[in-house]
N, C-alpha and C. Protein backbone atom coordinates (compact mmCIF):
# COMPACT_ATOMS: atom_id res chain seq x y z
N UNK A 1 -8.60 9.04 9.52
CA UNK A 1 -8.56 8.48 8.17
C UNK A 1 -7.26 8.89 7.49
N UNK A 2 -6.71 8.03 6.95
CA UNK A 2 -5.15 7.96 6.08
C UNK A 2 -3.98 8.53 6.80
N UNK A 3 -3.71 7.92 8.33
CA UNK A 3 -2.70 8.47 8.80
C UNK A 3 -1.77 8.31 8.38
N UNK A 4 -1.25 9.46 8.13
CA UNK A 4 0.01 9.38 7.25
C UNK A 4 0.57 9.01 5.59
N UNK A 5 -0.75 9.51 4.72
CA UNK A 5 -0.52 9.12 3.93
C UNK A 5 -0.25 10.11 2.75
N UNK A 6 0.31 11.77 3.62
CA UNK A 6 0.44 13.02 2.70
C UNK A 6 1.83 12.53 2.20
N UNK A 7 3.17 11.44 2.51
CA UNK A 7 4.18 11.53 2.24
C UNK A 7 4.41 10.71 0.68
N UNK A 8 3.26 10.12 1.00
CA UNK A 8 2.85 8.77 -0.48
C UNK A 8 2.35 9.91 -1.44
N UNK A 9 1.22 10.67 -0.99
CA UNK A 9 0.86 11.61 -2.09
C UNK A 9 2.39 12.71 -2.83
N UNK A 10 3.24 12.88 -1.79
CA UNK A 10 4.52 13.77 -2.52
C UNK A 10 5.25 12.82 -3.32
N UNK A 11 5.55 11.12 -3.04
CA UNK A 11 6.11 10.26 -3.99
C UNK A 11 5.19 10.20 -5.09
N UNK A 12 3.72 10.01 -5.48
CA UNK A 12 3.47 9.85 -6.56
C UNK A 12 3.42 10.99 -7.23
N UNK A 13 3.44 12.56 -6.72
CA UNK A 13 3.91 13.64 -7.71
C UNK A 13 5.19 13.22 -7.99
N UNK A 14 6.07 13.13 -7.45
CA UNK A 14 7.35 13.13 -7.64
C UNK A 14 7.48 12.29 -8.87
N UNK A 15 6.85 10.70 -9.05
CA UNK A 15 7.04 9.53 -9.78
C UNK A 15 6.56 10.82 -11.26
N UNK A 16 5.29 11.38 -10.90
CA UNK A 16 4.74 11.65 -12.28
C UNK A 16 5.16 12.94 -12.87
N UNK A 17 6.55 12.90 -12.33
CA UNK A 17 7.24 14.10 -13.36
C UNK A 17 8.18 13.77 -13.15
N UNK A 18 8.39 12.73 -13.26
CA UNK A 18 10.00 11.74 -13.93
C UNK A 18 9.65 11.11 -14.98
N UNK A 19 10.69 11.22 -15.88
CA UNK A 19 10.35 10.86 -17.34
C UNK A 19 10.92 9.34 -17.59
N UNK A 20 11.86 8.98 -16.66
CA UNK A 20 12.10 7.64 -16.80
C UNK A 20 11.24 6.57 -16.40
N UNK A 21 11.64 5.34 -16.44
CA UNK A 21 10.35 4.31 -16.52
C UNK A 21 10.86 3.77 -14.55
N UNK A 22 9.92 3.53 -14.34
CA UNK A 22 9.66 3.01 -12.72
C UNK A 22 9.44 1.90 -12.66
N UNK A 23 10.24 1.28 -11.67
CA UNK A 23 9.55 -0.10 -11.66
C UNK A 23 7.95 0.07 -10.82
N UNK A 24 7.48 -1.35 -10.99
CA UNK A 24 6.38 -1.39 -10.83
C UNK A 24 5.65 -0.86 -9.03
N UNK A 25 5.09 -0.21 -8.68
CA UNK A 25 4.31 0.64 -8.09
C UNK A 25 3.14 0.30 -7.60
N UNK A 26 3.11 -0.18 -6.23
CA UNK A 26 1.34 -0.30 -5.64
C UNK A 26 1.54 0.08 -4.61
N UNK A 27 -0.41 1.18 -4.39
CA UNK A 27 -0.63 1.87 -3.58
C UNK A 27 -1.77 1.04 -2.97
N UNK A 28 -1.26 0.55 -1.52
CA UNK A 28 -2.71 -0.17 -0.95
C UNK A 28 -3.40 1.19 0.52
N UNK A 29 -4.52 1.85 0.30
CA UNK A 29 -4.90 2.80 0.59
C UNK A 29 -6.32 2.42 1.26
N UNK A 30 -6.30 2.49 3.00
CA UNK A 30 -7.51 1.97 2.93
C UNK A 30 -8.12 3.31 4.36
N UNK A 31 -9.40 3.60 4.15
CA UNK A 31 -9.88 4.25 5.38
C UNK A 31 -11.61 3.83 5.11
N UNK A 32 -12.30 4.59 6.21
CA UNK A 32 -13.94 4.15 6.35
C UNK A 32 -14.87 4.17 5.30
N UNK A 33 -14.61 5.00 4.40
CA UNK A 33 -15.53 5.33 3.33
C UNK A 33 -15.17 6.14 2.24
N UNK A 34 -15.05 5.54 0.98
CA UNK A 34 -14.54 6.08 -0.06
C UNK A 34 -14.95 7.56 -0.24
N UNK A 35 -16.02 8.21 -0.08
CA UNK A 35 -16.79 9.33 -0.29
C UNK A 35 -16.48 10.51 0.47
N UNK A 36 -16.23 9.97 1.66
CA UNK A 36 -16.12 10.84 2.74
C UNK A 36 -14.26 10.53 3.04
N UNK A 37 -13.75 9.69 3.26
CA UNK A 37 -12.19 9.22 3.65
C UNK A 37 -11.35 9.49 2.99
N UNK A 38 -11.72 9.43 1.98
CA UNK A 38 -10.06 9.10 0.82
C UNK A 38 -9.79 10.11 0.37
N UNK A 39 -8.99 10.62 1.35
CA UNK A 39 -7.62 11.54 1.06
C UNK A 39 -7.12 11.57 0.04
N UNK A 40 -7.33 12.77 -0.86
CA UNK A 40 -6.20 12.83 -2.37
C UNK A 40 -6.49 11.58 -3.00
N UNK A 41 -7.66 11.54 -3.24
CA UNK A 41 -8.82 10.42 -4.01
C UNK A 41 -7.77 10.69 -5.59
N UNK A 42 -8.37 11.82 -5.98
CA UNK A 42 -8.08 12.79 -7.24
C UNK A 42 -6.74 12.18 -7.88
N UNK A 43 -5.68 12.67 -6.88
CA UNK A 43 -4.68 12.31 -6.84
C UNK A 43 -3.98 10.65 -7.39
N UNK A 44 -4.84 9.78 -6.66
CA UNK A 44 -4.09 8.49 -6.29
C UNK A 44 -4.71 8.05 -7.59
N UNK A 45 -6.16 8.23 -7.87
CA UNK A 45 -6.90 7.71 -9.05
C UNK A 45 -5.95 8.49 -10.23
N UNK A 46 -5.33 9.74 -10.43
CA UNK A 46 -5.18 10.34 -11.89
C UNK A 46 -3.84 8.99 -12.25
N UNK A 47 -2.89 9.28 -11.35
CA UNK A 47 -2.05 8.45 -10.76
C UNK A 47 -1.87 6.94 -11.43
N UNK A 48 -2.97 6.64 -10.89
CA UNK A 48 -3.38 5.10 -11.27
C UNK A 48 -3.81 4.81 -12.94
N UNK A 49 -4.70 5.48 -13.06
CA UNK A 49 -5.09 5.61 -14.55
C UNK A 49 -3.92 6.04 -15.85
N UNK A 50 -3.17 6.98 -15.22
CA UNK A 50 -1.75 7.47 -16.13
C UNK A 50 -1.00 6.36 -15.83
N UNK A 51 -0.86 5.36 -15.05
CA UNK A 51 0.02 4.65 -15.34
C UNK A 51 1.35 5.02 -14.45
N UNK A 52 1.10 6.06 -13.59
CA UNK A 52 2.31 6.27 -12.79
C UNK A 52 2.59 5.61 -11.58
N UNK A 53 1.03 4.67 -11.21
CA UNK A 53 1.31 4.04 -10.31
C UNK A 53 0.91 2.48 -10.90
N UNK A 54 1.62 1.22 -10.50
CA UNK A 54 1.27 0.21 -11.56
C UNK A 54 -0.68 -0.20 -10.98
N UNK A 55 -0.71 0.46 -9.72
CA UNK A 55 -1.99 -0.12 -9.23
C UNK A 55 -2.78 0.18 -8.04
N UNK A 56 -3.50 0.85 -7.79
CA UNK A 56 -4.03 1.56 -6.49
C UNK A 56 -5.39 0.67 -6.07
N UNK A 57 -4.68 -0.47 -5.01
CA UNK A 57 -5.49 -1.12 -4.09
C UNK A 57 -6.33 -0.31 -3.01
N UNK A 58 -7.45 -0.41 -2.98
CA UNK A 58 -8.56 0.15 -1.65
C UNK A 58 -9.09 -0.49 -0.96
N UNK A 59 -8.90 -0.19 0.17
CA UNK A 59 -9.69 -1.01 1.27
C UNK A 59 -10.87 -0.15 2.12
N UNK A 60 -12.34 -0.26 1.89
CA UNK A 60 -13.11 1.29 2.37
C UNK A 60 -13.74 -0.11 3.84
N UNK A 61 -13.22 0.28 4.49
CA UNK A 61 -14.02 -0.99 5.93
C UNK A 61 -15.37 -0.80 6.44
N UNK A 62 -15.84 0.34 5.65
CA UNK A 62 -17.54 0.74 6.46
C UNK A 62 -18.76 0.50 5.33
N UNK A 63 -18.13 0.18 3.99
CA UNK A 63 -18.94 0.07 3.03
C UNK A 63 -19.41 -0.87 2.93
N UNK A 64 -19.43 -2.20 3.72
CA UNK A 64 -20.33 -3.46 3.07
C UNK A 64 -19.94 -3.93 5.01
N UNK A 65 -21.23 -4.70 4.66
CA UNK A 65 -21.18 -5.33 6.21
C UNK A 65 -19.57 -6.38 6.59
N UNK A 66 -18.94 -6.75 6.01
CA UNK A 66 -18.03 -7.41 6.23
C UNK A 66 -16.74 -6.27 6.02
N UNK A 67 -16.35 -5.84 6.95
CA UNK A 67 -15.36 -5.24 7.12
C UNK A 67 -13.96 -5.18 6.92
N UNK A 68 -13.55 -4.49 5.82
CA UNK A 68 -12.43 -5.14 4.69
C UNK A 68 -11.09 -4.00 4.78
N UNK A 69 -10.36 -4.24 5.29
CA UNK A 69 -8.95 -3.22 5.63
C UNK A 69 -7.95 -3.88 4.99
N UNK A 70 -6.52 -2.84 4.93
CA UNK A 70 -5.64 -3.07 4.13
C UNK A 70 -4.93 -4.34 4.18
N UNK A 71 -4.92 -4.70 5.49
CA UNK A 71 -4.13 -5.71 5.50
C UNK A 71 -4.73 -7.25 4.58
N UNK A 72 -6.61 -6.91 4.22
CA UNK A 72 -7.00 -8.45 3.93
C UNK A 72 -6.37 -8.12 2.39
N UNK A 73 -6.78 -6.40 1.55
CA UNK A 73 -5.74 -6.53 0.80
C UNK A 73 -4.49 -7.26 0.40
N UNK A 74 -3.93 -7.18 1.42
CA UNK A 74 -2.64 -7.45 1.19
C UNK A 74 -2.19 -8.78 1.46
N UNK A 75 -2.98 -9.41 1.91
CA UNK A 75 -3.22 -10.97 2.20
C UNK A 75 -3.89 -11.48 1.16
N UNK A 76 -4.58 -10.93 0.33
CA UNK A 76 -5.37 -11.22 -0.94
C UNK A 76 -4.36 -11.41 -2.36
N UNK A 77 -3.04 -10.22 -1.84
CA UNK A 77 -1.94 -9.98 -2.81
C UNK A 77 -0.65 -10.68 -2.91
N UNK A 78 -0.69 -11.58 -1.89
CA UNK A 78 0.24 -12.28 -1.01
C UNK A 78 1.59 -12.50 -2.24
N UNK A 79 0.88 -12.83 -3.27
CA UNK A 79 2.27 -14.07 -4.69
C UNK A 79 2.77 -12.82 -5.16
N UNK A 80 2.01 -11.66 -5.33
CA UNK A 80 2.57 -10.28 -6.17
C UNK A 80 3.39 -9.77 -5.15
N UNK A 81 2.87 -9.79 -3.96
CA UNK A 81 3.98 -9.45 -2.74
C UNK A 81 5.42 -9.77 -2.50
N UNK A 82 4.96 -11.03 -2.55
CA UNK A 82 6.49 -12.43 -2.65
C UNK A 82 7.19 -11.79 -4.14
N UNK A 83 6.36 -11.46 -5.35
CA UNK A 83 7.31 -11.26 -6.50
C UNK A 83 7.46 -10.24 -6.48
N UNK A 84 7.38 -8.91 -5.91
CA UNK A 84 7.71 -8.07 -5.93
C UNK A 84 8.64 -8.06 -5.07
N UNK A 85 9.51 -8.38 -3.34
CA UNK A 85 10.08 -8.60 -2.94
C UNK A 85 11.35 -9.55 -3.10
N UNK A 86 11.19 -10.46 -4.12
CA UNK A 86 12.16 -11.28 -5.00
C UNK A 86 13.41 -10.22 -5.99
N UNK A 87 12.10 -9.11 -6.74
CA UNK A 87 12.99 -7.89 -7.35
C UNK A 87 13.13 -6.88 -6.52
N UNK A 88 13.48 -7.06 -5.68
CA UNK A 88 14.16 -5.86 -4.17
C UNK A 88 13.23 -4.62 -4.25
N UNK A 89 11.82 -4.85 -3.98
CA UNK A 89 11.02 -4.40 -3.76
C UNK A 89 11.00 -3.63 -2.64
N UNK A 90 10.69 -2.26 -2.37
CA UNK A 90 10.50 -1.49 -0.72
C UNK A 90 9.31 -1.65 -0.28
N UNK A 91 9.05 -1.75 0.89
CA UNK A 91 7.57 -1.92 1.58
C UNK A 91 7.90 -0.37 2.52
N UNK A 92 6.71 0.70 2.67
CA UNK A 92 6.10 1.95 3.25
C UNK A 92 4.70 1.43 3.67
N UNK A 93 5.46 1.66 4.80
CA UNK A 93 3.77 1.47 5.87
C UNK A 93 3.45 2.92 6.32
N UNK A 94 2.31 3.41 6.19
CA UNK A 94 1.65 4.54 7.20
C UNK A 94 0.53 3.85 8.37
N UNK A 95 -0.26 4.72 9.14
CA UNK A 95 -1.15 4.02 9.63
C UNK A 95 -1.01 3.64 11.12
N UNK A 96 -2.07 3.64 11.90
CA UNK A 96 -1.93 3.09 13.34
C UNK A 96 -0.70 2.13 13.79
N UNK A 97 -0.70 1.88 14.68
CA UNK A 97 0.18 0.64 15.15
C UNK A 97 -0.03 -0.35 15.18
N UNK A 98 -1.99 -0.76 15.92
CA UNK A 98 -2.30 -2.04 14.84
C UNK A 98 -2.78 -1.81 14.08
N UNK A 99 -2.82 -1.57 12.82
CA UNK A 99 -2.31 -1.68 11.89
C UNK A 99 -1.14 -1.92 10.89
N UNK A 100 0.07 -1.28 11.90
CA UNK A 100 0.84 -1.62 11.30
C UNK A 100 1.15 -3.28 11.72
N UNK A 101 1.05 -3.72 12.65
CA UNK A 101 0.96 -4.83 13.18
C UNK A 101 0.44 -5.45 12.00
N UNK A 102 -0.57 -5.46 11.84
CA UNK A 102 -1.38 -6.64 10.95
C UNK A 102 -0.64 -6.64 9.53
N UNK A 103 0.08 -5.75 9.12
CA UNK A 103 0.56 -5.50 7.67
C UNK A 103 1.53 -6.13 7.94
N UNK A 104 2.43 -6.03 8.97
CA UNK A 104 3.73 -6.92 9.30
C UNK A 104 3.14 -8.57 9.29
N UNK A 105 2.23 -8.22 9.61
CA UNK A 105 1.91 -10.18 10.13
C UNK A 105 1.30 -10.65 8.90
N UNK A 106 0.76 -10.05 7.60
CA UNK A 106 0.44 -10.08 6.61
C UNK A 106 1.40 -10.59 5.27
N UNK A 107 2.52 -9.27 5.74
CA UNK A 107 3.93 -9.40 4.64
C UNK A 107 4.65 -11.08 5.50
N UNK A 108 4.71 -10.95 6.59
CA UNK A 108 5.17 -12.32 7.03
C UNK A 108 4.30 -13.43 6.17
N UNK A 109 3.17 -13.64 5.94
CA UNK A 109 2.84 -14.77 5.72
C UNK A 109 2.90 -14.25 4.23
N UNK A 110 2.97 -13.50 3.31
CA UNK A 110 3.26 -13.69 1.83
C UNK A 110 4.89 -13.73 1.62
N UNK A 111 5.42 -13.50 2.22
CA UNK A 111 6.74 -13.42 1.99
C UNK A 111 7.74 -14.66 2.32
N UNK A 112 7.04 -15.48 3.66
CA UNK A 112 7.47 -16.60 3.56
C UNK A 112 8.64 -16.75 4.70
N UNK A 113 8.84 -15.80 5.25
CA UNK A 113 10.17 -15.25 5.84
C UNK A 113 10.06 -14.27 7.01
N UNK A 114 9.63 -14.33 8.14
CA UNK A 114 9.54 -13.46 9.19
C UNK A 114 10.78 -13.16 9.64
N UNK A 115 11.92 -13.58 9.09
CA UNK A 115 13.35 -13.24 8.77
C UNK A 115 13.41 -11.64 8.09
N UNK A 116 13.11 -11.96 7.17
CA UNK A 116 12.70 -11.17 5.95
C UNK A 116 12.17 -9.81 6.19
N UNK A 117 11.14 -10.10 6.69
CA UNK A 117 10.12 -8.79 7.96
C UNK A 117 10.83 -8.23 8.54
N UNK A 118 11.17 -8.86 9.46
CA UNK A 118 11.82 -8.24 10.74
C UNK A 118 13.04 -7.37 10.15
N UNK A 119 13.82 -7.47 9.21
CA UNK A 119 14.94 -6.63 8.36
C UNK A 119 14.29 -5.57 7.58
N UNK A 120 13.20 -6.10 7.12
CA UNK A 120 12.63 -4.94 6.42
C UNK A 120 11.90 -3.35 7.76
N UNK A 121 11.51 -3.96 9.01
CA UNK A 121 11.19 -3.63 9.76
C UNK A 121 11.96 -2.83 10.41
N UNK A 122 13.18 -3.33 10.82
CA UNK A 122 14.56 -2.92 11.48
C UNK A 122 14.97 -1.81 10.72
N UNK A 123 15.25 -2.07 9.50
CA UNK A 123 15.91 -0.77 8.45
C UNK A 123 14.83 0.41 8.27
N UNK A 124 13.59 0.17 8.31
CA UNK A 124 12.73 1.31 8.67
C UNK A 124 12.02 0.95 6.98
């Protein structure tokens, strides 16, 4: 559960003791079960609520019979994706490999541009 997602928790301390204004900020965070999974819950929620992050998306895949991970997130987010990438937006992936797979094949279809991907991919 949340591979790799202690480096996101040091960016949103970091964000919330900077006094200047940030552009806009989403955390899409998904593992088996909110109760038991979610890593630096505390954290991502104080985060979210202060306003240091513009928005903390969850994906819990064991909680309802239809099985819901980050990527349908992010396929759900597709136009905020595209407009956030219009204002030179960064994309941070953590997470398996497929997984990361599906987030790539995800940002491809909101973005419009598997051009686009693959650069964002390449540069890391």
């Amino acid at each position: 559960a949340g591979t790799g997602i202690a480096p996101f928790k040091g960016f949103v301390q970091e964000f919330a003791s900077e006094s200047s204004a940030r552009p806009k900020t989403l955390l899409f965070f998904g593992c088996t079960k909110r109760d038991t999974d979610f890593l630096y819950k505390d954290v991502f929620q104080k985060a979210s609520n202060d306003k240091v992050l513009g928005e903390l998306v969850t994906a819990f895949s064991r909680e309802q019979a239809h099985k819901v991970y980050v990527q349908h997130r992010l396929g759900e987010r597709g136009s905020d994706l595209a407009a956030l990438a219009k204002e030179g937006a960064h994309f941070y992936v953590c997470g398996s490999l497929a997984m990361g797979a599906a987030v790539r094949e995800e940002l491809a279809k909101a973005l419009g541009n598997s051009d686009y991907v693959t650069r964002l991919h390449t540069e890391g």
